[in-house]
C-alpha atoms as a PDB file:
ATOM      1  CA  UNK A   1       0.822  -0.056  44.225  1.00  0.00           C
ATOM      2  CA  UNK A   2      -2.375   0.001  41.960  1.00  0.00           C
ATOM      3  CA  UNK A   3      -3.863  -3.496  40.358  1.00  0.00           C
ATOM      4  CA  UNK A   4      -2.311  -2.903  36.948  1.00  0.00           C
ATOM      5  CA  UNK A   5       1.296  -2.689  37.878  1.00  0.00           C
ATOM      6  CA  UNK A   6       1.077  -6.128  40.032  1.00  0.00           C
ATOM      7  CA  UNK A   7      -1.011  -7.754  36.854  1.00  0.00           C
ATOM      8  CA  UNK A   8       1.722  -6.280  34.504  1.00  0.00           C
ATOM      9  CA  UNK A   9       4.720  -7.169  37.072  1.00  0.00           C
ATOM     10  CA  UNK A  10       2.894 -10.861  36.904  1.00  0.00           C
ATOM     11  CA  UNK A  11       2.995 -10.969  33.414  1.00  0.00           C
ATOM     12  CA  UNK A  12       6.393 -10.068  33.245  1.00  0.00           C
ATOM     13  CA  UNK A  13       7.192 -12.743  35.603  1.00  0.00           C
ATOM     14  CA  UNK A  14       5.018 -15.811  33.917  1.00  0.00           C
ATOM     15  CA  UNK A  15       6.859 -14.511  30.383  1.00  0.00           C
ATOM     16  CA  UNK A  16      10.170 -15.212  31.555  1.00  0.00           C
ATOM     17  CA  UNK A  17       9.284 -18.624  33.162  1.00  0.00           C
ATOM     18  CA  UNK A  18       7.855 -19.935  30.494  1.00  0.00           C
ATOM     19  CA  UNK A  19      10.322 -18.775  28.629  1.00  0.00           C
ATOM     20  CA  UNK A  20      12.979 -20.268  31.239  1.00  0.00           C
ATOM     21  CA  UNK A  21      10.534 -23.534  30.717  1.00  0.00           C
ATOM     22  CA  UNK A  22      10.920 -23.795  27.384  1.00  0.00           C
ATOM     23  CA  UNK A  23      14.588 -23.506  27.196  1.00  0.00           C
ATOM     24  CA  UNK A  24      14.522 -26.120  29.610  1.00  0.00           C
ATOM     25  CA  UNK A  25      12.053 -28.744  27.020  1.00  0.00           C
ATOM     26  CA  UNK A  26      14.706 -27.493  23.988  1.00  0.00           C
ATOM     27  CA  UNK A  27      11.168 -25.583  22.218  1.00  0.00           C
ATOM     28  CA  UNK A  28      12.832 -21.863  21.983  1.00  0.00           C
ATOM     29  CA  UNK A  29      12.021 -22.056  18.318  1.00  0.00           C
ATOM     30  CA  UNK A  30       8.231 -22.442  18.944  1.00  0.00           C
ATOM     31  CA  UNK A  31       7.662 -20.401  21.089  1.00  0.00           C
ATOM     32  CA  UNK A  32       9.860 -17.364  19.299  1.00  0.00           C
ATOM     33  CA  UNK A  33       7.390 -17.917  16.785  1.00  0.00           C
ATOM     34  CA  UNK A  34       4.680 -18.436  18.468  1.00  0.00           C
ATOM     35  CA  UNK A  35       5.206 -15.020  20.217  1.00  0.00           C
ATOM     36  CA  UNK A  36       6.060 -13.113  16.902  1.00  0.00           C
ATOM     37  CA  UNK A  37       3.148 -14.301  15.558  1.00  0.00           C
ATOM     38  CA  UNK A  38       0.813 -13.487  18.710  1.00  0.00           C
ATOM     39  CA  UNK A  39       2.158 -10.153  17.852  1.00  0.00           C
ATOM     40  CA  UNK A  40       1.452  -9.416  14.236  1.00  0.00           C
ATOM     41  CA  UNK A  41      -1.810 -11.229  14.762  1.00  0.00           C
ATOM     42  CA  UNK A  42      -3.070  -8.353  17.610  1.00  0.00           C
ATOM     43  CA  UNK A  43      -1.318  -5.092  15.755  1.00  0.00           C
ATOM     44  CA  UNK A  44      -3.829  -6.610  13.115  1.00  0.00           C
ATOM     45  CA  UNK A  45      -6.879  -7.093  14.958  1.00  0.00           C
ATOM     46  CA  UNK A  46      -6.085  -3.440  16.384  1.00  0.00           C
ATOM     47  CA  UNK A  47      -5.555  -1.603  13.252  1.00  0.00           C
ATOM     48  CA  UNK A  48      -9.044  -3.594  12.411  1.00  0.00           C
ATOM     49  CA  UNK A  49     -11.130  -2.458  15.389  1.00  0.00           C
ATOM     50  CA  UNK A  50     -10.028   0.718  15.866  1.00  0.00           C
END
């Protein structure tokens, strides 16, 4: 198993905890947005760099 599957499987893993985390604290909302927004923000900075 090669370093970039066990950083991606770690990833994975530290997404749906804090995910599990935040259900837990009642902030869903923020962080939905906070992740869409994370999103737009680097399909952005790609399209700019590339």
């Amino acid at each position: 198993m090669n370093i970039s599957k066990i950083r991606s499987a770690l990833y994975k893993i530290s997404r749906i905890l804090g995910d599990v985390n935040a259900a837990k604290k009642g902030t869903v909302g923020k962080r939905i947005g906070r992740r869409a927004a994370g999103k737009v923000t680097g399909r952005f900075l790609g399209k700019l760099f590339k």
